[in-house]
Protein backbone atom coordinates (compact mmCIF):
# COMPACT_ATOMS: atom_id res chain seq x y z
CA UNK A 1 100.94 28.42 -111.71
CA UNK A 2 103.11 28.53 -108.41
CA UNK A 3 106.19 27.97 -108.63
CA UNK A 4 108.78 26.06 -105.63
CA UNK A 5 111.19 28.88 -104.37
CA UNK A 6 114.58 27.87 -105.48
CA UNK A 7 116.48 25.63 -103.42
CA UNK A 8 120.57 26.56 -102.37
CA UNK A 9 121.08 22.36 -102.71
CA UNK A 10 121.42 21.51 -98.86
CA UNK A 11 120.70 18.36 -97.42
CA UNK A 12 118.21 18.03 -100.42
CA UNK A 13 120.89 16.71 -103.17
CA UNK A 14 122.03 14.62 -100.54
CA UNK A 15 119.01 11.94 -100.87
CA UNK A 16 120.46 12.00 -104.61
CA UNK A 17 123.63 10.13 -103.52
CA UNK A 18 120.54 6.90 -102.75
CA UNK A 19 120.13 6.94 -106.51
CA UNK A 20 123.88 5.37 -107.09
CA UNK A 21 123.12 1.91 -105.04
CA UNK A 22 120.92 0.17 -107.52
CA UNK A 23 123.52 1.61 -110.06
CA UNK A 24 126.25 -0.03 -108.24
CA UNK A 25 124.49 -3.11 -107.11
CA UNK A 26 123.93 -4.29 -111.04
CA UNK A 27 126.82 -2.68 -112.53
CA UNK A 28 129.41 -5.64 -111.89
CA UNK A 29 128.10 -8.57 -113.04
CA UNK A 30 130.05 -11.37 -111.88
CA UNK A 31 128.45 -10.55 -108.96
CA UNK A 32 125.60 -11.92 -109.11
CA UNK A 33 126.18 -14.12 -112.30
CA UNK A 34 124.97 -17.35 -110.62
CA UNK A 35 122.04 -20.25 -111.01
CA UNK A 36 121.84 -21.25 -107.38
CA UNK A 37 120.20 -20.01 -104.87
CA UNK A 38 116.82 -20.10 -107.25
CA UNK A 39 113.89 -18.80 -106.14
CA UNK A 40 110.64 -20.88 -107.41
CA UNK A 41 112.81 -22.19 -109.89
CA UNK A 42 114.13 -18.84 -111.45
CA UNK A 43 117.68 -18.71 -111.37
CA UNK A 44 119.81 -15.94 -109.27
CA UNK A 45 121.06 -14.29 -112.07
CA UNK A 46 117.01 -13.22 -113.14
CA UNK A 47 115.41 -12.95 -109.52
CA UNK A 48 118.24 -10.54 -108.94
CA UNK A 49 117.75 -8.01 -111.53
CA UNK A 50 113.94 -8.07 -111.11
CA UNK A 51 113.99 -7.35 -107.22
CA UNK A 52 116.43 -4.31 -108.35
CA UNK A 53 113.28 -3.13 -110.89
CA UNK A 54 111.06 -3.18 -107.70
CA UNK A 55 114.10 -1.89 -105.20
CA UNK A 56 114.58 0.69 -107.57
CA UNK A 57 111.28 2.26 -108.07
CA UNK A 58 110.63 2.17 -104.37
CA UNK A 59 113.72 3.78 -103.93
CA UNK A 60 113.14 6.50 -106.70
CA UNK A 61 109.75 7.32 -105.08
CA UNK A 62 111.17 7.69 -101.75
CA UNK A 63 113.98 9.96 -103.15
CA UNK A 64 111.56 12.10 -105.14
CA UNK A 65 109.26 12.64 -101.84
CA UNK A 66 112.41 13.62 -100.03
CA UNK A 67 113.08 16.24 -102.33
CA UNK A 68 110.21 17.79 -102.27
């Protein structure tokens, strides 16, 4: 099997740094501890963390590609 010629780091690790955000974003809770706005009747608090499941993944895909 082939293997990927080892990388010095470079502008590579860089598109790591993008992995802290969702990190950051959920980390203090007051925050985003509310009811209002809801969206179809879910409260803030819930619609919140979910769209920083999907934020996340997209975000880990787009890092992964980058690193490649």
């Amino acid at each position: 099997m082939a293997r990927h010629p080892t990388r010095s780091g470079g502008s590579s690790r860089l598109w790591n740094w993008l992995l802290l955000i969702p990190f950051i974003a959920l980390l203090w809770v007051p925050f985003y501890n509310f009811v209002e706005p809801a969206l179809w009747g879910i409260p803030f608090f819930y619609w919140y963390q979910f769209l920083w499941v999907i934020l996340t993944s997209a975000l880990i895909i787009w890092v992964h590609y980058k690193n490649d």
